[in-house]
Structure formats: C-alpha cells, structure tokens
N, C-alpha and C. Protein backbone atom coordinates (compact mmCIF):
# COMPACT_ATOMS: atom_id res chain seq x y z
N UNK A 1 -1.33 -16.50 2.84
CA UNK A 1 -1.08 -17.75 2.16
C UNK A 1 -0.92 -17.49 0.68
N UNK A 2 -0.20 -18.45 -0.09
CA UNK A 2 0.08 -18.34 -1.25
C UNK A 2 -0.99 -19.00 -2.29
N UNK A 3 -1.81 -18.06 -2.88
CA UNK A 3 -2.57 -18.99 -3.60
C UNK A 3 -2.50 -19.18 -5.09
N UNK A 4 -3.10 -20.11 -5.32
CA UNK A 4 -2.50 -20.43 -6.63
C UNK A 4 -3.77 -21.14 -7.46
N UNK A 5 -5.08 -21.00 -7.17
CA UNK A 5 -6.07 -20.97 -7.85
C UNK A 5 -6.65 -20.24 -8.94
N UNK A 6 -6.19 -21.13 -10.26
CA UNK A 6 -6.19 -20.37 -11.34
C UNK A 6 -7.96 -19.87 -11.83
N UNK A 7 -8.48 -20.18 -11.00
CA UNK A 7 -10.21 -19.68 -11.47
C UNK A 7 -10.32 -18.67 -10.84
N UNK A 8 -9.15 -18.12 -9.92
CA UNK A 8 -9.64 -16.93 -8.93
C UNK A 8 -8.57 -15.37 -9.73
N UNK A 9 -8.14 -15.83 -10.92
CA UNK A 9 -7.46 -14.80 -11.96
C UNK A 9 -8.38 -14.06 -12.82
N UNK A 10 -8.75 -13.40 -13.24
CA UNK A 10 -9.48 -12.44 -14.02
C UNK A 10 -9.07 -13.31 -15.79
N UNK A 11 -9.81 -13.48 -16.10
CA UNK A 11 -9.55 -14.40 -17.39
C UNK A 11 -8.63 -13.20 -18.47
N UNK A 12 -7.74 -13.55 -19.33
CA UNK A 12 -6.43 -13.24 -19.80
C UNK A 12 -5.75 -12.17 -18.91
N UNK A 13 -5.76 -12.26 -17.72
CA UNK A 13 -4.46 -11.22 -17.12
C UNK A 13 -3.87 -11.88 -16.59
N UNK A 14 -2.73 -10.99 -17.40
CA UNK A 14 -0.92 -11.26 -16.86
C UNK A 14 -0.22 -10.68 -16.41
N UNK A 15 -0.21 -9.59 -15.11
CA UNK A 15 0.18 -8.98 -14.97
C UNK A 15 -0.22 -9.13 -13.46
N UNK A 16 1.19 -8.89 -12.34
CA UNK A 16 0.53 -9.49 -11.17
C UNK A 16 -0.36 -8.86 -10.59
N UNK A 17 -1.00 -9.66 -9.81
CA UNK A 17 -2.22 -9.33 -9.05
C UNK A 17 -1.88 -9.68 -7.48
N UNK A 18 -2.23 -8.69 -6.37
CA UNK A 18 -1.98 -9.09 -5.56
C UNK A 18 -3.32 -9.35 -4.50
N UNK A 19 -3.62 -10.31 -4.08
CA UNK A 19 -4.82 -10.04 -2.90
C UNK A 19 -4.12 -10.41 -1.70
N UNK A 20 -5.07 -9.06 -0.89
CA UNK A 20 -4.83 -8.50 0.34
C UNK A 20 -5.88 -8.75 1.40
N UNK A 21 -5.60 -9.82 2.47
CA UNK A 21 -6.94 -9.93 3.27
C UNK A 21 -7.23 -9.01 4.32
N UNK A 22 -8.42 -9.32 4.16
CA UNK A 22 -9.29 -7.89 5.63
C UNK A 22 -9.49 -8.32 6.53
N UNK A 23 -9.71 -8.21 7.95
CA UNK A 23 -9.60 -9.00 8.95
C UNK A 23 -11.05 -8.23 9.70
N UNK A 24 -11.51 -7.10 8.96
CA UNK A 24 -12.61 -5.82 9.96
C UNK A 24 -13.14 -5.65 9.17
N UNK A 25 -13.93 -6.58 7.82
CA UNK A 25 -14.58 -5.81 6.66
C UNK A 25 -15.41 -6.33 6.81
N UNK A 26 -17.17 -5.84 6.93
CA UNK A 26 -18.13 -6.67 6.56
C UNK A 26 -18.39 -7.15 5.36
N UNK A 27 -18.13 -6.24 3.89
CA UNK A 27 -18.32 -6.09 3.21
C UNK A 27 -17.92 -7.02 1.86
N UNK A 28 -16.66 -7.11 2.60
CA UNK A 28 -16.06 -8.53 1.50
C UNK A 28 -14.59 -8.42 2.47
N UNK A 29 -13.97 -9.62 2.45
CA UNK A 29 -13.05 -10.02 3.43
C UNK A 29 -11.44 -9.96 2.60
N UNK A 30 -11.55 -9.77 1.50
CA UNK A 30 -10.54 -9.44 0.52
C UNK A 30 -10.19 -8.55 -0.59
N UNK A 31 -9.35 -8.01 -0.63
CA UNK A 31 -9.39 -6.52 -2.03
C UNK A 31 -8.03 -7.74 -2.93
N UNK A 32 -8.02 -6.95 -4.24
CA UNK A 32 -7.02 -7.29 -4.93
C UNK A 32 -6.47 -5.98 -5.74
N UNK A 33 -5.19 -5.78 -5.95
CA UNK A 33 -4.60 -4.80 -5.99
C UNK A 33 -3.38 -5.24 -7.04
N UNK A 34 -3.32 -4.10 -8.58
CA UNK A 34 -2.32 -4.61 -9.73
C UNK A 34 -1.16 -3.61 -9.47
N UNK A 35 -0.15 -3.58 -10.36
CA UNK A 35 0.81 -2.79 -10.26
C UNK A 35 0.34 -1.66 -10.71
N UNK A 36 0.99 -0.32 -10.72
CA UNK A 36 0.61 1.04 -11.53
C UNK A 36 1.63 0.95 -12.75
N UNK A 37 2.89 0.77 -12.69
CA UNK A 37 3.97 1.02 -13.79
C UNK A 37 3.99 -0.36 -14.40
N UNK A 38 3.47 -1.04 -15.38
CA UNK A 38 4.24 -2.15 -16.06
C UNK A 38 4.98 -2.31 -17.15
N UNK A 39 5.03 -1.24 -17.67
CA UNK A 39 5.79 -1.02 -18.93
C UNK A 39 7.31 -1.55 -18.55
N UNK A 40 7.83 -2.45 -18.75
CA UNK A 40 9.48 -2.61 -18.91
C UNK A 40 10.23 -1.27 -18.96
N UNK A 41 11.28 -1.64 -18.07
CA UNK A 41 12.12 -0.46 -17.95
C UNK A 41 11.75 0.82 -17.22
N UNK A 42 10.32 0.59 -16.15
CA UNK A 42 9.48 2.23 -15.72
C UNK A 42 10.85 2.14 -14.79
N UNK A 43 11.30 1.49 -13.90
CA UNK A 43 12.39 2.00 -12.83
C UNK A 43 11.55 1.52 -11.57
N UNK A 44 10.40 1.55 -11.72
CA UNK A 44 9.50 1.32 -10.27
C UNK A 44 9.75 0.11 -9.33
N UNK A 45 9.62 -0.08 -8.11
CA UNK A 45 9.40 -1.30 -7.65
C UNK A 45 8.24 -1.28 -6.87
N UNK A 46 7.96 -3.06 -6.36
CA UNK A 46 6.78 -3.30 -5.71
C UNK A 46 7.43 -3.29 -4.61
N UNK A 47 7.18 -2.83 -3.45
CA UNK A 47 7.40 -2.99 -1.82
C UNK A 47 6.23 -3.27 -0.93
N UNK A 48 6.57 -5.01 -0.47
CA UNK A 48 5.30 -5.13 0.59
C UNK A 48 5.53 -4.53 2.15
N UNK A 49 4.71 -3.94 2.24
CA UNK A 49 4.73 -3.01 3.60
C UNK A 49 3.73 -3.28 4.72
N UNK A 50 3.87 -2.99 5.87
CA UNK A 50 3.30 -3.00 6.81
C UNK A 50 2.79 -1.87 6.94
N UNK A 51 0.98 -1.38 6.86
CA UNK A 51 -0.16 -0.98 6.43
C UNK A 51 0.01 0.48 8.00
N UNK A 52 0.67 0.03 8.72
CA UNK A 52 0.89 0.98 10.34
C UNK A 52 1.67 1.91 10.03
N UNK A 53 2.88 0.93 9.75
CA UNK A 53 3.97 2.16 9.59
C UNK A 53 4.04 2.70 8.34
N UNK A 54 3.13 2.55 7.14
CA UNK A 54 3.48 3.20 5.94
C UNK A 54 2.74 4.69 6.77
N UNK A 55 1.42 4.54 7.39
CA UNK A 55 0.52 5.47 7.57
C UNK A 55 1.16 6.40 8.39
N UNK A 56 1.91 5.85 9.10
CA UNK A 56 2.54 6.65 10.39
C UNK A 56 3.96 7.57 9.69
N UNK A 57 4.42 7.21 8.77
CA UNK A 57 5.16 7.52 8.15
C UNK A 57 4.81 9.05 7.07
N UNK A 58 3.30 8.50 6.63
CA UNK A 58 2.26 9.20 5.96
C UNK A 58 2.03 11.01 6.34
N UNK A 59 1.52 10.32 8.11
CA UNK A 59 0.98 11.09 8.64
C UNK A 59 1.93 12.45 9.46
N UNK A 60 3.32 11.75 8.79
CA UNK A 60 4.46 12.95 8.95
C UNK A 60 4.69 14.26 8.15
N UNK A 61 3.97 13.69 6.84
CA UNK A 61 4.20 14.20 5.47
C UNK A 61 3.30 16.20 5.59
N UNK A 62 3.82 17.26 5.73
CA UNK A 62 3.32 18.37 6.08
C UNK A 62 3.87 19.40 5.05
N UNK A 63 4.26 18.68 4.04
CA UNK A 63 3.82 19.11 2.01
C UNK A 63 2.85 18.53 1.80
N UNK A 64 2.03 17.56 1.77
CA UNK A 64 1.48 17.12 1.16
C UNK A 64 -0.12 17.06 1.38
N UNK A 65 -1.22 16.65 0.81
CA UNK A 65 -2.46 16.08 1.41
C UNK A 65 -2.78 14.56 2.52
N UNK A 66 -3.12 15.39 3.44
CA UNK A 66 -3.37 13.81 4.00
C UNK A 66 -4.42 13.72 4.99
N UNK A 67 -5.49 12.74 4.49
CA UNK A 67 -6.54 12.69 4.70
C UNK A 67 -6.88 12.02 7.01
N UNK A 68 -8.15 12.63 6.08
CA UNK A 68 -8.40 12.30 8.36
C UNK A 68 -8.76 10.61 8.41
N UNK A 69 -8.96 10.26 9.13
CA UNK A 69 -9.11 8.62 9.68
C UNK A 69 -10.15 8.43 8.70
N UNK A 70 -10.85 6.86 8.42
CA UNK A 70 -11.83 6.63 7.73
C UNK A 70 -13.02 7.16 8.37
N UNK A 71 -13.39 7.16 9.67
CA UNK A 71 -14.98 7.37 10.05
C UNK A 71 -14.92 8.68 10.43
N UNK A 72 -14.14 9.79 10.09
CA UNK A 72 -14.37 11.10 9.43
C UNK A 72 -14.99 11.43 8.10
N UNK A 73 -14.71 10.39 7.70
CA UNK A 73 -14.95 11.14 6.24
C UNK A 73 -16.75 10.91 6.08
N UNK A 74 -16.96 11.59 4.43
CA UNK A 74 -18.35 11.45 4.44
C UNK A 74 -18.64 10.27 3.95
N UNK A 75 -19.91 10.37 4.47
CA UNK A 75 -20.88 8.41 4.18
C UNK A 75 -20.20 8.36 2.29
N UNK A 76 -20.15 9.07 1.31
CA UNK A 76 -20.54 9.15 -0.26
C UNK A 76 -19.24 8.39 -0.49
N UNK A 77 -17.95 9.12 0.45
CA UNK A 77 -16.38 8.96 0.01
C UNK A 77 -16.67 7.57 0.65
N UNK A 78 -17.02 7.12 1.37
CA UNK A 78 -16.38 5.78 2.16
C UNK A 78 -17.18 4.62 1.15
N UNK A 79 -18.70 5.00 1.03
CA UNK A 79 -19.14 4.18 0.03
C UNK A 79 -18.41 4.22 -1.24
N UNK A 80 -17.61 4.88 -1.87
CA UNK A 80 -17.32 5.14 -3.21
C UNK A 80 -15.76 4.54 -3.19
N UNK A 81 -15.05 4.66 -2.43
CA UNK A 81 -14.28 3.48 -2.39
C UNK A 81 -14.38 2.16 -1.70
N UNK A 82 -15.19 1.90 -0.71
CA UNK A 82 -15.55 0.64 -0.84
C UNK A 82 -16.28 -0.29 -2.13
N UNK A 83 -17.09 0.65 -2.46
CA UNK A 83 -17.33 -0.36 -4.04
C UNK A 83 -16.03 0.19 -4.93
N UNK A 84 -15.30 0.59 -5.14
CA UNK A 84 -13.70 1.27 -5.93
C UNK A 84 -13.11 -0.90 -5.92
N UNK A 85 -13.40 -0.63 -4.60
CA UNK A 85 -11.82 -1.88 -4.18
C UNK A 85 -12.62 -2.91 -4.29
N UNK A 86 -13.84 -3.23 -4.09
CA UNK A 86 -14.91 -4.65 -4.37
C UNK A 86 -14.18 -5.36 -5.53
N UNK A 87 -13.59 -6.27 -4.80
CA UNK A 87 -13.51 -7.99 -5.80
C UNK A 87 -14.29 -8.17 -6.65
N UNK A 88 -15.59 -8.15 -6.64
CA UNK A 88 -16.49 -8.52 -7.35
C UNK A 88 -15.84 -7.54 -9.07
N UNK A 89 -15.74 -6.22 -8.61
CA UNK A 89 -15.98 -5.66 -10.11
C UNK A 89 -14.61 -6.07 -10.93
N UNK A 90 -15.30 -6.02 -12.52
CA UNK A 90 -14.01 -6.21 -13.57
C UNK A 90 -12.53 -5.63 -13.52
N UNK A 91 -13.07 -4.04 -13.28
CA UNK A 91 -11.63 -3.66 -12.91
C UNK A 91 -11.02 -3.71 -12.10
N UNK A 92 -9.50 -4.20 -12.25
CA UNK A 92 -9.06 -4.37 -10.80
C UNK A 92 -8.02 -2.61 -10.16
N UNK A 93 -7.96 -2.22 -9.28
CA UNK A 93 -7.45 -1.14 -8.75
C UNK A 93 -5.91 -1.55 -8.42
N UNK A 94 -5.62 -0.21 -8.92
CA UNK A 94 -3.83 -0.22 -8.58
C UNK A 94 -3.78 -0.34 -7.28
N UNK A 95 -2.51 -0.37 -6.89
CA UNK A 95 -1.61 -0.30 -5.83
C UNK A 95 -1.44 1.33 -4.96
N UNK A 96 -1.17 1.93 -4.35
CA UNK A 96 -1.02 2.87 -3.33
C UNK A 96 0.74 3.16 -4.59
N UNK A 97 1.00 4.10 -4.83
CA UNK A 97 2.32 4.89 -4.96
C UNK A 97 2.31 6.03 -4.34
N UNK A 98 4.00 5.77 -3.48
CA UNK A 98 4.14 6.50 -3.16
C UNK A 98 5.77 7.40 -3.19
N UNK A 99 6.44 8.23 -2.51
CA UNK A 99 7.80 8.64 -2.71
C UNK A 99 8.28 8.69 -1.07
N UNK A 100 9.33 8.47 -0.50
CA UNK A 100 9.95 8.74 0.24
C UNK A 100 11.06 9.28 1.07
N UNK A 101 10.74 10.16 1.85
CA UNK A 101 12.35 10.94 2.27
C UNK A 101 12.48 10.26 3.87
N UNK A 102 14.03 11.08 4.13
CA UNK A 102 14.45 10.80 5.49
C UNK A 102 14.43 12.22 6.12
N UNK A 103 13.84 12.68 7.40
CA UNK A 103 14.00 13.65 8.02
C UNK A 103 14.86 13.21 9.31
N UNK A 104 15.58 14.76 9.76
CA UNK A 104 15.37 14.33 11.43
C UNK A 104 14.43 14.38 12.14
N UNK A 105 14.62 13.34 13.41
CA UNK A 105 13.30 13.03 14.04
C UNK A 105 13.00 14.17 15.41
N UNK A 106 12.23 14.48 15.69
CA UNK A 106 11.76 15.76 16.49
C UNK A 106 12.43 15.58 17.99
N UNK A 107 12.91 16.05 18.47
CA UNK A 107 13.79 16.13 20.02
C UNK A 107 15.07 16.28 19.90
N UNK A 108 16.04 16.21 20.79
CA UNK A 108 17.24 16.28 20.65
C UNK A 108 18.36 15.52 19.51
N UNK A 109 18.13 14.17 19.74
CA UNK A 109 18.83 13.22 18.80
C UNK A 109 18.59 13.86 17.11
N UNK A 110 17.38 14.10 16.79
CA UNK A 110 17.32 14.97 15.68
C UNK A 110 17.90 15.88 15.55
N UNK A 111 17.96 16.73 16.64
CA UNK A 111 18.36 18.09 15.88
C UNK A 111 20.09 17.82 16.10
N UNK A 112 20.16 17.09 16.65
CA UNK A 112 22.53 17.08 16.37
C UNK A 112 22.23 16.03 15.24
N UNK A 113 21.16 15.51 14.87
CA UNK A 113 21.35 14.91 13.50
C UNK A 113 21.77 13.36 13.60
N UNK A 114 21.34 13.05 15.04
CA UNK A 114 21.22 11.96 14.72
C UNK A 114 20.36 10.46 14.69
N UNK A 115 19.38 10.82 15.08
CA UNK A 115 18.07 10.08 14.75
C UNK A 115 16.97 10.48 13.38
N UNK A 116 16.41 9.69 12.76
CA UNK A 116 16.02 10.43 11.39
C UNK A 116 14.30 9.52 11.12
N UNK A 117 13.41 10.17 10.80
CA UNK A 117 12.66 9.48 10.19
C UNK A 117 11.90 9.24 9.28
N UNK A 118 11.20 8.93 8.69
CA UNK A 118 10.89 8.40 7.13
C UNK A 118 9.24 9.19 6.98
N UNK A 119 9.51 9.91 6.02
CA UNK A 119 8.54 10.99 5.23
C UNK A 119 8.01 10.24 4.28
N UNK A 120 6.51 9.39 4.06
CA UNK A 120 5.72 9.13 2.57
C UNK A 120 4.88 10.39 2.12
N UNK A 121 4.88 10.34 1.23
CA UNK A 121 3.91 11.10 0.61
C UNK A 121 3.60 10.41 -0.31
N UNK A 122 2.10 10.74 -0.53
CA UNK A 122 1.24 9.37 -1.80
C UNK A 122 1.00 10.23 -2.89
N UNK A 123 1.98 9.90 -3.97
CA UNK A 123 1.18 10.34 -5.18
C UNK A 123 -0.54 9.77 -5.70
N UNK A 124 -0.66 8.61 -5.55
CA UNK A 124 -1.67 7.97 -5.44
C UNK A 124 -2.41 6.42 -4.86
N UNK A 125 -3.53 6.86 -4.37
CA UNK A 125 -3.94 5.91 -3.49
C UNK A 125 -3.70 6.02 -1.72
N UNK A 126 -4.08 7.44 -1.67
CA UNK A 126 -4.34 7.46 0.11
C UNK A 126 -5.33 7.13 0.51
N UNK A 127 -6.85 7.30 -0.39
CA UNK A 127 -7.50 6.88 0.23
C UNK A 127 -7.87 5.12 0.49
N UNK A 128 -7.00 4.49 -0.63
CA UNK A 128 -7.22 3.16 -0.67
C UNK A 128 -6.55 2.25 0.28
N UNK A 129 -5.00 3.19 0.74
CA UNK A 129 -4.44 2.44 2.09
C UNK A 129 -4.75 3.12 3.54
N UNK A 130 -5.84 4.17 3.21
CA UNK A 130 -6.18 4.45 4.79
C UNK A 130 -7.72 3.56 5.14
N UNK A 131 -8.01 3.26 3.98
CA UNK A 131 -9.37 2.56 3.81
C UNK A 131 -8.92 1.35 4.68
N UNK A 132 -7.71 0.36 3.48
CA UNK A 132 -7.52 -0.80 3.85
C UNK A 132 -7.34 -1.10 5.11
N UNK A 133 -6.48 -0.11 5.58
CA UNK A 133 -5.87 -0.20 7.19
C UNK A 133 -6.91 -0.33 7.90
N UNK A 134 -8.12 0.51 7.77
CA UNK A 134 -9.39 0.75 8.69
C UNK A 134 -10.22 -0.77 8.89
N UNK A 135 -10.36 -1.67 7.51
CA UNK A 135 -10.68 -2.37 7.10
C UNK A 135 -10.24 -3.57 7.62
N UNK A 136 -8.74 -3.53 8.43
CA UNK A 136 -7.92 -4.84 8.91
C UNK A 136 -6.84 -5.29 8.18
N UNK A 137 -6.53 -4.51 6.67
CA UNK A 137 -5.08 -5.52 6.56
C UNK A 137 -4.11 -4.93 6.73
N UNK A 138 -3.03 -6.05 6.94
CA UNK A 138 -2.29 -5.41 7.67
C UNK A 138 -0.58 -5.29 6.88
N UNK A 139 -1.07 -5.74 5.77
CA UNK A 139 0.17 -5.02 4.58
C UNK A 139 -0.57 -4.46 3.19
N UNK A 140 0.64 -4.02 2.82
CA UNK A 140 0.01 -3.72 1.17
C UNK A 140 0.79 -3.61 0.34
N UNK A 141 0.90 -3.47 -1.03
CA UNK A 141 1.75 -3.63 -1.71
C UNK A 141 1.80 -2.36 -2.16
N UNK A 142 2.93 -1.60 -2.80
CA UNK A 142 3.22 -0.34 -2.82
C UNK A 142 4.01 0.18 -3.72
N UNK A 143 4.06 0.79 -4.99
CA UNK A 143 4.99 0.98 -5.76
C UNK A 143 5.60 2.03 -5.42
N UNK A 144 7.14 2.14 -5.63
CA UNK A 144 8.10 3.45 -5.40
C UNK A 144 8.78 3.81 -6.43
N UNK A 145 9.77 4.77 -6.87
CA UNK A 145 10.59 4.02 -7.71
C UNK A 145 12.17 3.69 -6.88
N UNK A 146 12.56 3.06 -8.01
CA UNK A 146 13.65 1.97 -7.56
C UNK A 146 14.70 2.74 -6.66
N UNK A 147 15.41 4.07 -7.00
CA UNK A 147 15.75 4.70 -5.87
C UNK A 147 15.75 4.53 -4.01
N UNK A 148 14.24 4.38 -3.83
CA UNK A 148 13.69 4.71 -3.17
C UNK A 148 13.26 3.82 -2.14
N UNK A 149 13.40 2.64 -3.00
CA UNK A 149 13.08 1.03 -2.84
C UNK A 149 13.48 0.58 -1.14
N UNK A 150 14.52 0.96 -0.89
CA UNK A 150 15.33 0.77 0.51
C UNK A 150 15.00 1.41 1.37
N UNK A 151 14.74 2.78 1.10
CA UNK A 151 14.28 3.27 2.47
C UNK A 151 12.81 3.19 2.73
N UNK A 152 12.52 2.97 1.60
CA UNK A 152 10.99 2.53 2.39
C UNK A 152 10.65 0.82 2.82
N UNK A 153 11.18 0.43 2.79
CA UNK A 153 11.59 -1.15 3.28
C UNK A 153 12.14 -1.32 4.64
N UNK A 154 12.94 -0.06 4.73
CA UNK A 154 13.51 0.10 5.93
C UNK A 154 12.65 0.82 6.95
N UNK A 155 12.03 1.66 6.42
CA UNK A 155 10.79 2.26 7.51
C UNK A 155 10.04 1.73 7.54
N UNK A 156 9.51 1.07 6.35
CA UNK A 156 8.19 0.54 6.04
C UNK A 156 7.75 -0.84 6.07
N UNK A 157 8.45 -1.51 5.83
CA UNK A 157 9.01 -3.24 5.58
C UNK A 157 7.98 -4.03 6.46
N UNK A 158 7.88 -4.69 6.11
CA UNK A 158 7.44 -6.21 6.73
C UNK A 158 8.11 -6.64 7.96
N UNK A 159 8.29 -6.88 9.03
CA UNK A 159 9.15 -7.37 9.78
C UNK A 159 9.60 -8.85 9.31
N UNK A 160 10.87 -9.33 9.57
CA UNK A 160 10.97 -10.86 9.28
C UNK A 160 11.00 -11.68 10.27
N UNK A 161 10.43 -12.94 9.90
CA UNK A 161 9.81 -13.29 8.16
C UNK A 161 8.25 -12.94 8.11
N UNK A 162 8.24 -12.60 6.82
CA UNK A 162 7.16 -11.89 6.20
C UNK A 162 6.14 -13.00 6.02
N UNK A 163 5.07 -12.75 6.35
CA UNK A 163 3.74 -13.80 5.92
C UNK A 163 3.58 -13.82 4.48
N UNK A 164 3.45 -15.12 4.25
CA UNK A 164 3.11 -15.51 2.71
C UNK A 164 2.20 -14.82 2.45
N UNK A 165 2.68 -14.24 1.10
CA UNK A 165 1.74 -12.85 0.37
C UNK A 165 0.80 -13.79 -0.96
N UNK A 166 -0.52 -13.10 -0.67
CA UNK A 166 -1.31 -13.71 -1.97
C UNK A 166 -0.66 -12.87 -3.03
N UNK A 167 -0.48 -13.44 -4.18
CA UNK A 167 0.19 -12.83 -5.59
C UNK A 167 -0.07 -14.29 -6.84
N UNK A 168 -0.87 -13.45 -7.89
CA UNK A 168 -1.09 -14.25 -9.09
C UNK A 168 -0.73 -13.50 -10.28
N UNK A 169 -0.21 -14.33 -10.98
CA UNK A 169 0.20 -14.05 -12.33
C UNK A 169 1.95 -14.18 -12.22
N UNK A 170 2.71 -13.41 -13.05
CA UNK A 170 3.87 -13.36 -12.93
C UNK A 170 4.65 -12.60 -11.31
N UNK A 171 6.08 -12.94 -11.22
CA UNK A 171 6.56 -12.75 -9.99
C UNK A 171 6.48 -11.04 -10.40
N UNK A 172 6.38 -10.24 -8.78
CA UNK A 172 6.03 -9.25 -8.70
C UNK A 172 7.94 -8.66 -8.28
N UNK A 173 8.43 -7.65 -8.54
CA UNK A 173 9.84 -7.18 -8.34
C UNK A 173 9.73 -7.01 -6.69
C-alpha cells in the first residue's frame, strides 16, 4: 500500500525512502530502505524486484561471494543485521546494489545459444536481501546502473501489475 503518513518520515529527509513489509519477522514487521547513489547525474536506477528471483539469479553468480541461507549463518551475523535494518534506529540503510549479466542457460538450448539467463552479483547488500527474503518480503528495491536497468527488470521484475510499493519523500526513478 501506498503510504503517505507524514509522521512516519524521519524529520528533514528528502530523499526517497522506501518501506518494505515482512510477512515472517518476529522482530518488527517492516524495514525501510534509501537509495545508495543520489547525487544528480550518478546514472543509477531504482528497480523494484521480486526478492526470489533476484536471489535465484544471485545464486548463479560463480565470480562472486555468495552467502549460505540465513539459518546457516552465525547467531552474531544474523543478530547484527537484524538490528542493521530495525526501523526503530536513526539511520536508515541503503538499498541492495547490484550489476547484471546474461549467460547461456545450462542444457542444450544454451549451449546452440539459445536460451540465456540472468547473472546478479551484489556489490552491496547481500546480506540485507538474503535476510529480507528469509524474513517474508517479497520485493525490494535495488539500485543498478542505468545500463543495466532492463535486464534486470526482465529477470528480476515484479510481475504485472505490481503491488502498491510503500515509498516517501520524492518519486523514486
């Protein structure tokens, strides 16, 4: 849902904010999440994604780091980003960035080149969208840069139509 309760903004920020609900959290039932690039002119965009297939997409990535499920990890890491993403505190936490390629996809149709599928790798914030996912939500907002913008929309995307996204402050790209 779209909310628009101006007491639920962090007093003078202008810069959007997005909250993301949890559907499996005891802990608090909502995170809120800002952009990483706001400087005018970074090139970046925001892409709302579906929290499955960014991961699945993620979990292709075999350059990169990529972490094991949440209830692998240790008790210190899981506590330390669960209070990271807590509503409650002043600072609010970026967004998940990430970059994306197209591979071929493993079996035949791949290898004559013609089925292909979508490689993320997270510059930053894996542990905050493998958290969230664990947690119940079931999108997130995601910076790329603008390049890049399409194919991860296309792997990654929302199906349509997209559920009304919480977002405060100015419109998000």
């Amino acid at each position: 849902m779209l909310m628009s309760d101006s007491s639920a903004v962090p007093r003078g920020f202008t810069e959007p904010l997005w909250t993301i609900p949890l559907a499996n959290h005891r802990h608090y039932d909502y995170v809120r999440l800002k952009r990483v690039f706001t400087a005018d002119g970074s090139r970046h965009e925001v892409v709302i994604v579906d929290v499955r297939r960014l991961l699945q997409c993620a979990d292709r990535d075999d350059t990169d780091y990529v972490l094991k499920p949440v209830h692998e990890w240790h008790v210190g890491k899981e506590r330390g980003i669960r209070e990271f993403l807590d509503p409650d505190n002043e600072r609010i936490p970026e967004m998940p960035y990430v970059t994306i390629t197209r591979r071929r996809s493993p079996g035949f149709l791949g290898w004559i080149g013609v089925e292909h599928v979508g490689v993320v790798a997270f510059r930053n914030g894996q542990h905050r969208a493998r958290y969230l996912a664990d947690a119940g939500a079931e999108w997130l907002p995601v910076e790329v840069h603008e390049r890049e913008a399409k194919l991860l929309r296309e792997y990654c995307g929302l199906p349509e139509p997209a559920p009304e996204l919480a977002l405060y402050g100015q419109a998000g790209s």
